[in-house]
PDB file of N, CA and C in Angstrom:
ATOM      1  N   UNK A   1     120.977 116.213  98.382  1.00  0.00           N
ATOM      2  CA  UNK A   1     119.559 116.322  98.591  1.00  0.00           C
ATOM      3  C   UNK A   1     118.845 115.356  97.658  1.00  0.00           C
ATOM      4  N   UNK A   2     118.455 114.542  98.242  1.00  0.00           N
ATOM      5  CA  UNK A   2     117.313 113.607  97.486  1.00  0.00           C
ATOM      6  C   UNK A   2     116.089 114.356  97.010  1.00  0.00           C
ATOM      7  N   UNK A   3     115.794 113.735  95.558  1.00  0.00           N
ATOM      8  CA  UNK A   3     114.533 114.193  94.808  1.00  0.00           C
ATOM      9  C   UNK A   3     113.708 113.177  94.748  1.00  0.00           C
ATOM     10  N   UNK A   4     112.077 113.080  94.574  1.00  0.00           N
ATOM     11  CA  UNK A   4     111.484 111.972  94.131  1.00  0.00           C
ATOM     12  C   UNK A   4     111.165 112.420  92.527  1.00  0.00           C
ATOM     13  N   UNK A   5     111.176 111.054  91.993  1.00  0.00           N
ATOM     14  CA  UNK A   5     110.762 111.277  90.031  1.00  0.00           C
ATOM     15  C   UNK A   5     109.222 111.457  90.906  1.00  0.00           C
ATOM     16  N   UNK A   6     108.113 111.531  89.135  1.00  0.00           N
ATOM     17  CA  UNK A   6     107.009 112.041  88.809  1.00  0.00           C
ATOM     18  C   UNK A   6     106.177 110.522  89.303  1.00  0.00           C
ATOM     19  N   UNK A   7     106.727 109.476  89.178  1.00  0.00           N
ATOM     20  CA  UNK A   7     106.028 108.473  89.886  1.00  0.00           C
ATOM     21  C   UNK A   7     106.005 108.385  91.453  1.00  0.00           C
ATOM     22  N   UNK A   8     107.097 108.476  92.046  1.00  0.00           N
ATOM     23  CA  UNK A   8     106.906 107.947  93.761  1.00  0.00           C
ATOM     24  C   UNK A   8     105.927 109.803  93.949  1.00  0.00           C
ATOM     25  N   UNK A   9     106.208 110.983  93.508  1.00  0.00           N
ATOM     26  CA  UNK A   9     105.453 111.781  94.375  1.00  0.00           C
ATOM     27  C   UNK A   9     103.837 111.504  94.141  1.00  0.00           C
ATOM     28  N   UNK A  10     103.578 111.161  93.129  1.00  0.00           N
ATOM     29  CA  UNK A  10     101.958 110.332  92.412  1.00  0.00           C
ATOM     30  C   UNK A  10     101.441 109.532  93.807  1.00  0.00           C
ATOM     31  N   UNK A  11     102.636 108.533  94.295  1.00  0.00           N
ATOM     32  CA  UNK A  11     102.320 107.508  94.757  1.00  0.00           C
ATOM     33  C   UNK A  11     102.142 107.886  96.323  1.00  0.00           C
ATOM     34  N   UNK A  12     102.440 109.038  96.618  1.00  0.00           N
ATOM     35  CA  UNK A  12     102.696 109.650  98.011  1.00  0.00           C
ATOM     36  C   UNK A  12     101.067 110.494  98.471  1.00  0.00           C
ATOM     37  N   UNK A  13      99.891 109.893  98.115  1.00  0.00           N
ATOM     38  CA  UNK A  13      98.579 110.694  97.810  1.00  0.00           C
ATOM     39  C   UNK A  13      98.280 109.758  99.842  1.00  0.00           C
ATOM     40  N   UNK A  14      98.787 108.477  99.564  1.00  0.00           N
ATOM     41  CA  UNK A  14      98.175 107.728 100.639  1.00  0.00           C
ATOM     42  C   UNK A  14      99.112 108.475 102.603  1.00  0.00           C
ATOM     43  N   UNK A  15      97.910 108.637 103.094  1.00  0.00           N
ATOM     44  CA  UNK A  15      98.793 109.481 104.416  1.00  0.00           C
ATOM     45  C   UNK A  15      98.067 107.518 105.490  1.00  0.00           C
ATOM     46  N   UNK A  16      98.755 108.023 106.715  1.00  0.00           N
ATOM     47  CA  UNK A  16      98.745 107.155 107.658  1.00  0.00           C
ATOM     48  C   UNK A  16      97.256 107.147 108.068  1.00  0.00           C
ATOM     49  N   UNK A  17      96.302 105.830 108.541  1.00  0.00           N
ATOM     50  CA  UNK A  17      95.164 105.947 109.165  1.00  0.00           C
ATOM     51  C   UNK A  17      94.249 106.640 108.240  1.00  0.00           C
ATOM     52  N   UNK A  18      94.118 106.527 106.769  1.00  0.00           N
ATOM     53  CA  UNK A  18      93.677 106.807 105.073  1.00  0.00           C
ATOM     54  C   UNK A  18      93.963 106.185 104.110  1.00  0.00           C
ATOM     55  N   UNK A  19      92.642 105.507 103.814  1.00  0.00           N
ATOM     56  CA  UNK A  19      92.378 104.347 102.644  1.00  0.00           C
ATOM     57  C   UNK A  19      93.922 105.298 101.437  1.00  0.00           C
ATOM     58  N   UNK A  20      94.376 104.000 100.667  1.00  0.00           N
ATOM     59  CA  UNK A  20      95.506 104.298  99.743  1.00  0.00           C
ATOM     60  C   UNK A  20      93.923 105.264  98.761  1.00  0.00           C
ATOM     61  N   UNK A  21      95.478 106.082  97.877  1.00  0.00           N
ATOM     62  CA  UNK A  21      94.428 106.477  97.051  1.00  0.00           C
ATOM     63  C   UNK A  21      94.094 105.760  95.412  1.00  0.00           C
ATOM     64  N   UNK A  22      93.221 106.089  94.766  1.00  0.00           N
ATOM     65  CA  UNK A  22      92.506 105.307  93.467  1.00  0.00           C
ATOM     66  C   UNK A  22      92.142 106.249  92.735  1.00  0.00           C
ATOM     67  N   UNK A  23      92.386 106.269  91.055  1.00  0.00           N
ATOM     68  CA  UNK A  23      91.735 106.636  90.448  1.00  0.00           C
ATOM     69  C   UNK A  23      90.813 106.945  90.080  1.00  0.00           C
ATOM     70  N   UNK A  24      90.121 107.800  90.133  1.00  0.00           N
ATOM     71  CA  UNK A  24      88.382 108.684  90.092  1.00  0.00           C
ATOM     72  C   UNK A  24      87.831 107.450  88.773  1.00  0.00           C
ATOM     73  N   UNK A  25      88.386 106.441  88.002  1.00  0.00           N
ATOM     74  CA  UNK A  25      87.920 105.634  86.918  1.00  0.00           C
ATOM     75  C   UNK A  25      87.347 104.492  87.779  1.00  0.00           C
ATOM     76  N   UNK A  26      88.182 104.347  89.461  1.00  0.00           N
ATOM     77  CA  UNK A  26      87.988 103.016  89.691  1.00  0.00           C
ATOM     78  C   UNK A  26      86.879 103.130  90.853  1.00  0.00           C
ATOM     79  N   UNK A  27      86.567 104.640  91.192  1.00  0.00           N
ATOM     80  CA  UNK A  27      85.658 104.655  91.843  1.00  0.00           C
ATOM     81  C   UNK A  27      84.088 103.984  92.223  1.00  0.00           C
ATOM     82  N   UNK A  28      83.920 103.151  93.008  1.00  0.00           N
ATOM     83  CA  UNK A  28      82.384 102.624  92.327  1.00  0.00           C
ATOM     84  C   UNK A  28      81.502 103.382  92.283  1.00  0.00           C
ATOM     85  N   UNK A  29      80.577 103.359  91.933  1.00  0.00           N
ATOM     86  CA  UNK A  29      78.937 104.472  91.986  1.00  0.00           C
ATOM     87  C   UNK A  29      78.262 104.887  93.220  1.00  0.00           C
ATOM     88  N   UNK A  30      78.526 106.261  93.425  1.00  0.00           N
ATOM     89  CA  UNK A  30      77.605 106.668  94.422  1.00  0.00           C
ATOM     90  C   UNK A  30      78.467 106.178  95.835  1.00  0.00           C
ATOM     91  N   UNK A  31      79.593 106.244  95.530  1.00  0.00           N
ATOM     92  CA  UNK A  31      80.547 106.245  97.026  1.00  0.00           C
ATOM     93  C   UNK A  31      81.104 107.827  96.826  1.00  0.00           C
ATOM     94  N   UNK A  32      81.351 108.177  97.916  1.00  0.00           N
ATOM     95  CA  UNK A  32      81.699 109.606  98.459  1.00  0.00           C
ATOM     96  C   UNK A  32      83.671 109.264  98.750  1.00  0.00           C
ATOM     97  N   UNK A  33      84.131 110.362  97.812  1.00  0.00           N
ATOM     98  CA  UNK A  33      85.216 110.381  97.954  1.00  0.00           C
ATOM     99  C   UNK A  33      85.962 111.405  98.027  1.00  0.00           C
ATOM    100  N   UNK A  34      87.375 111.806  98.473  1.00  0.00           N
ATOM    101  CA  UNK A  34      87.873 113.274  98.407  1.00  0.00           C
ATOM    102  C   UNK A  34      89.145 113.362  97.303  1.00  0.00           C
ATOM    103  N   UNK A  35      89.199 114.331  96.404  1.00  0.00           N
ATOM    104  CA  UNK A  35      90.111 113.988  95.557  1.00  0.00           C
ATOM    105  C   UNK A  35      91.347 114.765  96.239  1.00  0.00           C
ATOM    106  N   UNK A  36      92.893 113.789  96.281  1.00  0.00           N
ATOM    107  CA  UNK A  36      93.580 113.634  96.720  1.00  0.00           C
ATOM    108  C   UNK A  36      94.782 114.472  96.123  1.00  0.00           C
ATOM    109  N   UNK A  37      94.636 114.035  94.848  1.00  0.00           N
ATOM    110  CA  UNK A  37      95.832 114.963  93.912  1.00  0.00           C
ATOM    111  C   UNK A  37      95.296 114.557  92.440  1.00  0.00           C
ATOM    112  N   UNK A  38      96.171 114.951  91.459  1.00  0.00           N
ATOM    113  CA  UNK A  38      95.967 114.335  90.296  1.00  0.00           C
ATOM    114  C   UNK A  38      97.847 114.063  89.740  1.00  0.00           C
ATOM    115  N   UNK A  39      97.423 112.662  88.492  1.00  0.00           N
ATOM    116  CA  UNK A  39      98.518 112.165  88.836  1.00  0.00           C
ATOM    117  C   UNK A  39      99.594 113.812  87.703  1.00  0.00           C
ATOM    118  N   UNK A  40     101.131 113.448  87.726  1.00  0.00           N
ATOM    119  CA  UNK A  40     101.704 114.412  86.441  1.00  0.00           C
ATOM    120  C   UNK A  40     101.409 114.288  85.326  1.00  0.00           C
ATOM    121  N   UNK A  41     101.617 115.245  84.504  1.00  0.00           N
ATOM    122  CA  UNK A  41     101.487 115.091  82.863  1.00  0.00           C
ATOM    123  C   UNK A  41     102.100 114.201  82.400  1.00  0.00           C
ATOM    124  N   UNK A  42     102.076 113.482  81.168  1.00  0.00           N
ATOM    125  CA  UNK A  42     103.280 112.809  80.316  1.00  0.00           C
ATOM    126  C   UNK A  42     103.775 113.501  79.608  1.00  0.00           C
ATOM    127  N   UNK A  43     102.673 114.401  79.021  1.00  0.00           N
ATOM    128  CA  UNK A  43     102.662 115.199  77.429  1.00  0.00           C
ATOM    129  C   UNK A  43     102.433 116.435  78.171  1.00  0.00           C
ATOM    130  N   UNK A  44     102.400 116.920  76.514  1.00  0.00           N
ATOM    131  CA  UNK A  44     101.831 118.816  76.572  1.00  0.00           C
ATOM    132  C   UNK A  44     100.184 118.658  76.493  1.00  0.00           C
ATOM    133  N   UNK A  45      99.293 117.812  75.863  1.00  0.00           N
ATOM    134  CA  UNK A  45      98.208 117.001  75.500  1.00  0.00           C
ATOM    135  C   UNK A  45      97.769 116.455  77.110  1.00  0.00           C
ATOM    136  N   UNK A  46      98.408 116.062  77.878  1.00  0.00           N
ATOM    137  CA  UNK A  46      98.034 115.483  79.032  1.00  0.00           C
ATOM    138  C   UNK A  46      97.945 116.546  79.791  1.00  0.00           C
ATOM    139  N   UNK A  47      98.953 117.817  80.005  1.00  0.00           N
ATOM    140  CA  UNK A  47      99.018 118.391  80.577  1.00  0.00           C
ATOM    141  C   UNK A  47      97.891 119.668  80.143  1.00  0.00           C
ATOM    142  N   UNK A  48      97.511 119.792  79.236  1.00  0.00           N
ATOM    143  CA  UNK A  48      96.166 120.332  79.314  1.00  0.00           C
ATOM    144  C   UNK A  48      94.957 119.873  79.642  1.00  0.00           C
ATOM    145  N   UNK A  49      95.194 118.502  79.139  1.00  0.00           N
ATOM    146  CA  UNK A  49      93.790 117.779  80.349  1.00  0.00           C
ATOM    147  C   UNK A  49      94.118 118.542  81.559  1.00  0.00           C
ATOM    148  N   UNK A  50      95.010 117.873  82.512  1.00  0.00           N
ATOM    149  CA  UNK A  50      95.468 118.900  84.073  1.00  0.00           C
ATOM    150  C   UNK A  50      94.935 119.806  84.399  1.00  0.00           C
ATOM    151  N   UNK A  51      95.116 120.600  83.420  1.00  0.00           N
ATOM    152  CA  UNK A  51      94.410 122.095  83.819  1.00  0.00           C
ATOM    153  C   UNK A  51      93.150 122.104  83.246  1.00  0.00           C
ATOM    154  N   UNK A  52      92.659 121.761  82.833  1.00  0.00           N
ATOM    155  CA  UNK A  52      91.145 122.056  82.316  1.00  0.00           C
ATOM    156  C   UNK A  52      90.454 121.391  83.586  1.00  0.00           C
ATOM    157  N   UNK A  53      91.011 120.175  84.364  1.00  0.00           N
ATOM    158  CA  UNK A  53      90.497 119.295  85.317  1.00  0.00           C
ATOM    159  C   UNK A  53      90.679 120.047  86.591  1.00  0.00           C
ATOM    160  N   UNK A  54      91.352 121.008  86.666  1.00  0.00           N
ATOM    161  CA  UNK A  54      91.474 121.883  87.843  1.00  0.00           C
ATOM    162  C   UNK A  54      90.839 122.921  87.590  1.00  0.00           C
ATOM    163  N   UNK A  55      90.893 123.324  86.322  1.00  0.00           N
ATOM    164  CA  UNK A  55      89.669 124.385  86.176  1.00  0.00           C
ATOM    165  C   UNK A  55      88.487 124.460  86.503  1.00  0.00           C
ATOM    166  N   UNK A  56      87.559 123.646  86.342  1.00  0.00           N
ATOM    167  CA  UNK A  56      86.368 122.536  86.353  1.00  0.00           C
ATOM    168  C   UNK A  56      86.177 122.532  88.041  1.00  0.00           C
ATOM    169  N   UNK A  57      87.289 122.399  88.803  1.00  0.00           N
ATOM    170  CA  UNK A  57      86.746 122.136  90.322  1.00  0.00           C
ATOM    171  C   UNK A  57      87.493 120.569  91.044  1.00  0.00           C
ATOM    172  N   UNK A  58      88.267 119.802  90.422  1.00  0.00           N
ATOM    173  CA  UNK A  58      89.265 118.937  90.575  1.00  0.00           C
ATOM    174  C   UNK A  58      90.478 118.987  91.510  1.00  0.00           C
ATOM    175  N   UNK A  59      89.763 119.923  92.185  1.00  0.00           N
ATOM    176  CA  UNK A  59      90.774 120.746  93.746  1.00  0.00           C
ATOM    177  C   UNK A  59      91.325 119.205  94.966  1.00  0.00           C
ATOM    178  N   UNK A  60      93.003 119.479  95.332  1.00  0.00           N
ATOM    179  CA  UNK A  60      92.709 118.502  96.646  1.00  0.00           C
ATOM    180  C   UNK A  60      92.490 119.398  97.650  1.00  0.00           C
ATOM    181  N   UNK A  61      90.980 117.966  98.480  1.00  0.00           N
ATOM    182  CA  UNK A  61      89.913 118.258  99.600  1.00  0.00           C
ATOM    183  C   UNK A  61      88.401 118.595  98.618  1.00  0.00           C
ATOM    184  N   UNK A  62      88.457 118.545  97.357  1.00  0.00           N
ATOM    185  CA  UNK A  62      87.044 118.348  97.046  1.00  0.00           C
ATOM    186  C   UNK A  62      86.438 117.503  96.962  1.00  0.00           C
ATOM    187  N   UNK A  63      85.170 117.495  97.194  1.00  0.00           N
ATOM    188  CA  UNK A  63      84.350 115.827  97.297  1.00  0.00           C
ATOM    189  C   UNK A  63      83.648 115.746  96.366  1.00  0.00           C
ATOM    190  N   UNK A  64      83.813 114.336  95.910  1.00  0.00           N
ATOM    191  CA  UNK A  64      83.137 113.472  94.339  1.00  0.00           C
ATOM    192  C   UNK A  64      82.626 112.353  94.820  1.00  0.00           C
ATOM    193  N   UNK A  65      82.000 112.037  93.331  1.00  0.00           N
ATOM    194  CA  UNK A  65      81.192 111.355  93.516  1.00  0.00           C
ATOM    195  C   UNK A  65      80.836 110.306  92.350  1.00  0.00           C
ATOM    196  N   UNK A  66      80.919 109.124  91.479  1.00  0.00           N
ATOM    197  CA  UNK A  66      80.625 108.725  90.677  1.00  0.00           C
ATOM    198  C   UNK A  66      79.175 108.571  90.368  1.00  0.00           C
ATOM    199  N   UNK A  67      78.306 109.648  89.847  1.00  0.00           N
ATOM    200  CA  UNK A  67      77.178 108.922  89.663  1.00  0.00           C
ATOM    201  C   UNK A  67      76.520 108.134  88.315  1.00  0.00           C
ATOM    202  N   UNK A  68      77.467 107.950  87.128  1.00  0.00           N
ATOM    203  CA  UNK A  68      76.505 107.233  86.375  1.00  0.00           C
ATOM    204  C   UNK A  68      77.783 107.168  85.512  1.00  0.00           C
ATOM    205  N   UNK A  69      77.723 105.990  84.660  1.00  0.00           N
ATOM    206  CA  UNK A  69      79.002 105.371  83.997  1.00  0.00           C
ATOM    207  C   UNK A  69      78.044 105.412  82.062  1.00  0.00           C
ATOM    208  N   UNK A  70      78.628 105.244  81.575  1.00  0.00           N
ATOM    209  CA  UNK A  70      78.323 104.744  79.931  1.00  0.00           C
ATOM    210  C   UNK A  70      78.344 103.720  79.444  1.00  0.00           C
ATOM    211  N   UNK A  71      77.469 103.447  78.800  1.00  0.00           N
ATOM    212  CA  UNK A  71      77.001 101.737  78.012  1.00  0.00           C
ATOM    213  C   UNK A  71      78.330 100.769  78.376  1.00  0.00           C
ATOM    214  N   UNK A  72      78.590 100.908  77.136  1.00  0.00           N
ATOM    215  CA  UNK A  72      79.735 100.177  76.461  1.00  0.00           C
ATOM    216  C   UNK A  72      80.949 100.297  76.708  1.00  0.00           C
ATOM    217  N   UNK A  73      82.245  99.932  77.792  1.00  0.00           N
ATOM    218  CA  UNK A  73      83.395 100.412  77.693  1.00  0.00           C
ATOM    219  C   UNK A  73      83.226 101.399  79.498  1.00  0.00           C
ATOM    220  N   UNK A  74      81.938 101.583  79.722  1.00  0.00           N
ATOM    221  CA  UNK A  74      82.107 102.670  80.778  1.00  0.00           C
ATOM    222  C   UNK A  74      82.578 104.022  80.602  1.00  0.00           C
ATOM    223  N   UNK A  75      82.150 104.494  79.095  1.00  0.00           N
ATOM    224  CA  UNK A  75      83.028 106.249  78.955  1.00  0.00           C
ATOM    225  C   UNK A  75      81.208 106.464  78.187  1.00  0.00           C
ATOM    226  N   UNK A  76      80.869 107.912  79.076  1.00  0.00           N
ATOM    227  CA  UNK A  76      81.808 108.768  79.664  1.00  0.00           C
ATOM    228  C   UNK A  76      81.644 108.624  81.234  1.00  0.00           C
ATOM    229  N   UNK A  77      81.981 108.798  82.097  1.00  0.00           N
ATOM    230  CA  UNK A  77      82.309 108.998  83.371  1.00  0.00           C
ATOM    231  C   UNK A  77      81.008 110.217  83.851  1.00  0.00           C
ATOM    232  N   UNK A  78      79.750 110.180  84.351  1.00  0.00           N
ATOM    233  CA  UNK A  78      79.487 111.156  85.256  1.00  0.00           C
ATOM    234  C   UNK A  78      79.948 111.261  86.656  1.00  0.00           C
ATOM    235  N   UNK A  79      80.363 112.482  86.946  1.00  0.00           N
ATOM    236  CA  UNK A  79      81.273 112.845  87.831  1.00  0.00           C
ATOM    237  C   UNK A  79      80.223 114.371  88.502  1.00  0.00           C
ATOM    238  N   UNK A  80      80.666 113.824  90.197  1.00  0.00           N
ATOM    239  CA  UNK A  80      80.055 114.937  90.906  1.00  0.00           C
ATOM    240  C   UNK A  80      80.927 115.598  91.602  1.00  0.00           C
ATOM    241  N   UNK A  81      81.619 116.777  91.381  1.00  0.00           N
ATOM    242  CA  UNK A  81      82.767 117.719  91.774  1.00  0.00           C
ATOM    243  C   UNK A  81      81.776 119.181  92.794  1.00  0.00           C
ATOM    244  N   UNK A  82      81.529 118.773  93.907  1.00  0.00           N
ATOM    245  CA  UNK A  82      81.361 119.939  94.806  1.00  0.00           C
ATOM    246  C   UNK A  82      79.793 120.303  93.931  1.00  0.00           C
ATOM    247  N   UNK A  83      79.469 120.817  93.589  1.00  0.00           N
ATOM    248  CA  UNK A  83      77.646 120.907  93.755  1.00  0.00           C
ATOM    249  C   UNK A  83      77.646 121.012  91.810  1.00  0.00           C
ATOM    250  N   UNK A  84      78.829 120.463  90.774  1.00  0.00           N
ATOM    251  CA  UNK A  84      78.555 120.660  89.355  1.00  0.00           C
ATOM    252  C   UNK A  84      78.527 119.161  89.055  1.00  0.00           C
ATOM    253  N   UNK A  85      78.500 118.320  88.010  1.00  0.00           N
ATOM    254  CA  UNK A  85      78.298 117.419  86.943  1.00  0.00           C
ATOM    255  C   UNK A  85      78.785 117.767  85.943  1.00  0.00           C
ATOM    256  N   UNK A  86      80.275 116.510  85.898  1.00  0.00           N
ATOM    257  CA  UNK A  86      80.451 116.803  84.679  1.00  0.00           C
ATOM    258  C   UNK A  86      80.637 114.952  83.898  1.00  0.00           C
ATOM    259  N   UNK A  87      80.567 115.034  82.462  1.00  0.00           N
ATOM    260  CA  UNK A  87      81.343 114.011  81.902  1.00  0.00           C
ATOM    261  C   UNK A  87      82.356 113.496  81.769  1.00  0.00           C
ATOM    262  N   UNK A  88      83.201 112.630  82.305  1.00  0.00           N
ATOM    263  CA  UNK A  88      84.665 112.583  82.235  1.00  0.00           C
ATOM    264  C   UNK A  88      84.942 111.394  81.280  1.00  0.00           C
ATOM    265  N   UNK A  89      85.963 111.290  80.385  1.00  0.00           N
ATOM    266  CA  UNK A  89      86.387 109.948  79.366  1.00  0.00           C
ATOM    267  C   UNK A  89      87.311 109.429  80.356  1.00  0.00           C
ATOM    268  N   UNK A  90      87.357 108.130  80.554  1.00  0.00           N
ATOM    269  CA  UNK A  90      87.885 107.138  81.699  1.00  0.00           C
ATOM    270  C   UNK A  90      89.401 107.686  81.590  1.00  0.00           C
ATOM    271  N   UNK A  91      90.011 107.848  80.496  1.00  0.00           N
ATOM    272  CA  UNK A  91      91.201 108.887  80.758  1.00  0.00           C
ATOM    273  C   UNK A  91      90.911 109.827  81.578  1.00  0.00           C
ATOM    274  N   UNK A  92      90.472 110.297  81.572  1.00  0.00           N
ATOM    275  CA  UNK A  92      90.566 112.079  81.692  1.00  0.00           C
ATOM    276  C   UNK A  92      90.696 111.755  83.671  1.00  0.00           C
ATOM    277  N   UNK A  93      89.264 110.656  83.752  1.00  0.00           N
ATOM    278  CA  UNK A  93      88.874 110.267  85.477  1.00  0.00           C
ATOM    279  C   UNK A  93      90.158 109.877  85.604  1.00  0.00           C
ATOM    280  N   UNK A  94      91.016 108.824  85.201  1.00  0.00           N
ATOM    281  CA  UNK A  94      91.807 107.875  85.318  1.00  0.00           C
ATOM    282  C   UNK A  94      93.512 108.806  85.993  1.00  0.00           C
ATOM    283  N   UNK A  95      92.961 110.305  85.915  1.00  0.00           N
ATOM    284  CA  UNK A  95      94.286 111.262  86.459  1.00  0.00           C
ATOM    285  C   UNK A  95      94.097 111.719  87.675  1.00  0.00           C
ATOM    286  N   UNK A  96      92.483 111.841  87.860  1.00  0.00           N
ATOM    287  CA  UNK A  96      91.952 112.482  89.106  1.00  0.00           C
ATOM    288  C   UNK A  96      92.443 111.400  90.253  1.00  0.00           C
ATOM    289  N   UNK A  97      92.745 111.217  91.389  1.00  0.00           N
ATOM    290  CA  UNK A  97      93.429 110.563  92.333  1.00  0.00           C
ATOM    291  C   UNK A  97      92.460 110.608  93.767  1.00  0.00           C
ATOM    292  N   UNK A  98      91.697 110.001  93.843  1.00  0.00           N
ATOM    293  CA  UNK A  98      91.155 109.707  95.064  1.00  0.00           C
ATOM    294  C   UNK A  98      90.936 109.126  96.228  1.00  0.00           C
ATOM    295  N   UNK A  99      90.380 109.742  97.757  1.00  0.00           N
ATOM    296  CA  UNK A  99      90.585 108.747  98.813  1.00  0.00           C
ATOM    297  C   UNK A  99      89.111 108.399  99.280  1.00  0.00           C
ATOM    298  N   UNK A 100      88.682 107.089  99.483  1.00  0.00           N
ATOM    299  CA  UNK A 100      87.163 107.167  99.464  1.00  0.00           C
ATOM    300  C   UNK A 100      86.865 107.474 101.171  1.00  0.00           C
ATOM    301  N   UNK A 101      86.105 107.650 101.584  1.00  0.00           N
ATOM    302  CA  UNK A 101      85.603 109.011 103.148  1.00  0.00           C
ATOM    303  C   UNK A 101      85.532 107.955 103.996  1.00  0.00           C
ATOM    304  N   UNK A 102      85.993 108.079 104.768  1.00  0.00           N
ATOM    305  CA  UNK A 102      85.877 106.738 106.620  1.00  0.00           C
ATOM    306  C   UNK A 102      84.850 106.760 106.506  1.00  0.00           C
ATOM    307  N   UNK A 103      84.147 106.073 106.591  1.00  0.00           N
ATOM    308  CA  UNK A 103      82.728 106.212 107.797  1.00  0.00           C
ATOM    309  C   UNK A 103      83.424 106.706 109.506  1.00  0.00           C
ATOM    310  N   UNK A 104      81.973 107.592 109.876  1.00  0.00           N
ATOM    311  CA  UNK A 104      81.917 108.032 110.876  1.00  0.00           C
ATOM    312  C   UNK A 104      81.351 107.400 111.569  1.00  0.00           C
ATOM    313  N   UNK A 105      82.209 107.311 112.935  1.00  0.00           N
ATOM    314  CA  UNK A 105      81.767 105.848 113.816  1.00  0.00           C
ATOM    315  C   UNK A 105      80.505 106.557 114.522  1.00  0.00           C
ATOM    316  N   UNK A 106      79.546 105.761 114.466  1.00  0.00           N
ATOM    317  CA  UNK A 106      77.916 106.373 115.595  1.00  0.00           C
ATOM    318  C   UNK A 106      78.150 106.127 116.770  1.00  0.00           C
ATOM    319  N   UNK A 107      77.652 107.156 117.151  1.00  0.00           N
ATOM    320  CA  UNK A 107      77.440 107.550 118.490  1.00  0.00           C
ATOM    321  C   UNK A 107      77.050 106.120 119.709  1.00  0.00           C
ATOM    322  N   UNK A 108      78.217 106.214 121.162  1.00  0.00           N
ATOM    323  CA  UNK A 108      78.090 104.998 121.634  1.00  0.00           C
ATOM    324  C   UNK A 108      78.909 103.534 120.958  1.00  0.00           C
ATOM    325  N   UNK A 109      79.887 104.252 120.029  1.00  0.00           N
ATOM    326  CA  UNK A 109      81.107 103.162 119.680  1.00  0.00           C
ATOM    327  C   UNK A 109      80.280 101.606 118.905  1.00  0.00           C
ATOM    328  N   UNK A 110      78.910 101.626 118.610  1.00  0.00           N
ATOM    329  CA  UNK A 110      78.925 101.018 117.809  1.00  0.00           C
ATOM    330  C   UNK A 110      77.914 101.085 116.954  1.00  0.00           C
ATOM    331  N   UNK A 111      78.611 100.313 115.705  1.00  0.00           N
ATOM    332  CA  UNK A 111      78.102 100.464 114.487  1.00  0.00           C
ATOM    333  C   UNK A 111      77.211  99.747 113.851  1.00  0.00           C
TER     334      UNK A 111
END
């Protein structure tokens, strides 16, 4: 029985006919996205980020949102998780795993 390591299942976020997925860090501003997975722990330290980020509302099928970045460096991360705001340090975004939303084709096939 074949296993995948902690990298190829990370890498398995992208399905057929769905943008690959991206890091909630690389998100641009004010695009609508669905978070996909988040990547594994390294650490015991990482792996409590994990859960505090699922605590929070970091669910896959929830929809985000980048709305506002920080001076210098881009930290901290405002982040829109389902109807809260939170701050994220470009680490913390940089686990969240996202797919950004099709557009919906208008009515009469064109756009």
């Amino acid at each position: 029985m074949k296993t995948m390591d902690d990298g190829a299942a990370a890498r398995l976020h992208s399905r057929e006919g769905h943008p690959p997925s991206i890091g909630l860090d690389e998100l641009p501003l004010k695009v609508q996205a669905v978070v996909s997975g988040l990547l594994p722990a390294r650490d015991p330290q990482e792996h409590g980020v994990l859960l505090r980020l699922l605590e929070i509302g970091f669910m896959p099928g929830e929809t985000v949102r980048v709305v506002a970045r920080g001076g210098f460096g881009g930290d901290p991360i405002a982040v829109r998780v389902g109807q809260a705001t939170f701050a994220l340090r470009h680490q913390e975004a940089s686990m969240v795993q996202v797919q950004r939303e099709l557009p919906v084709p208008a009515a009469g096939g064109v756009q």
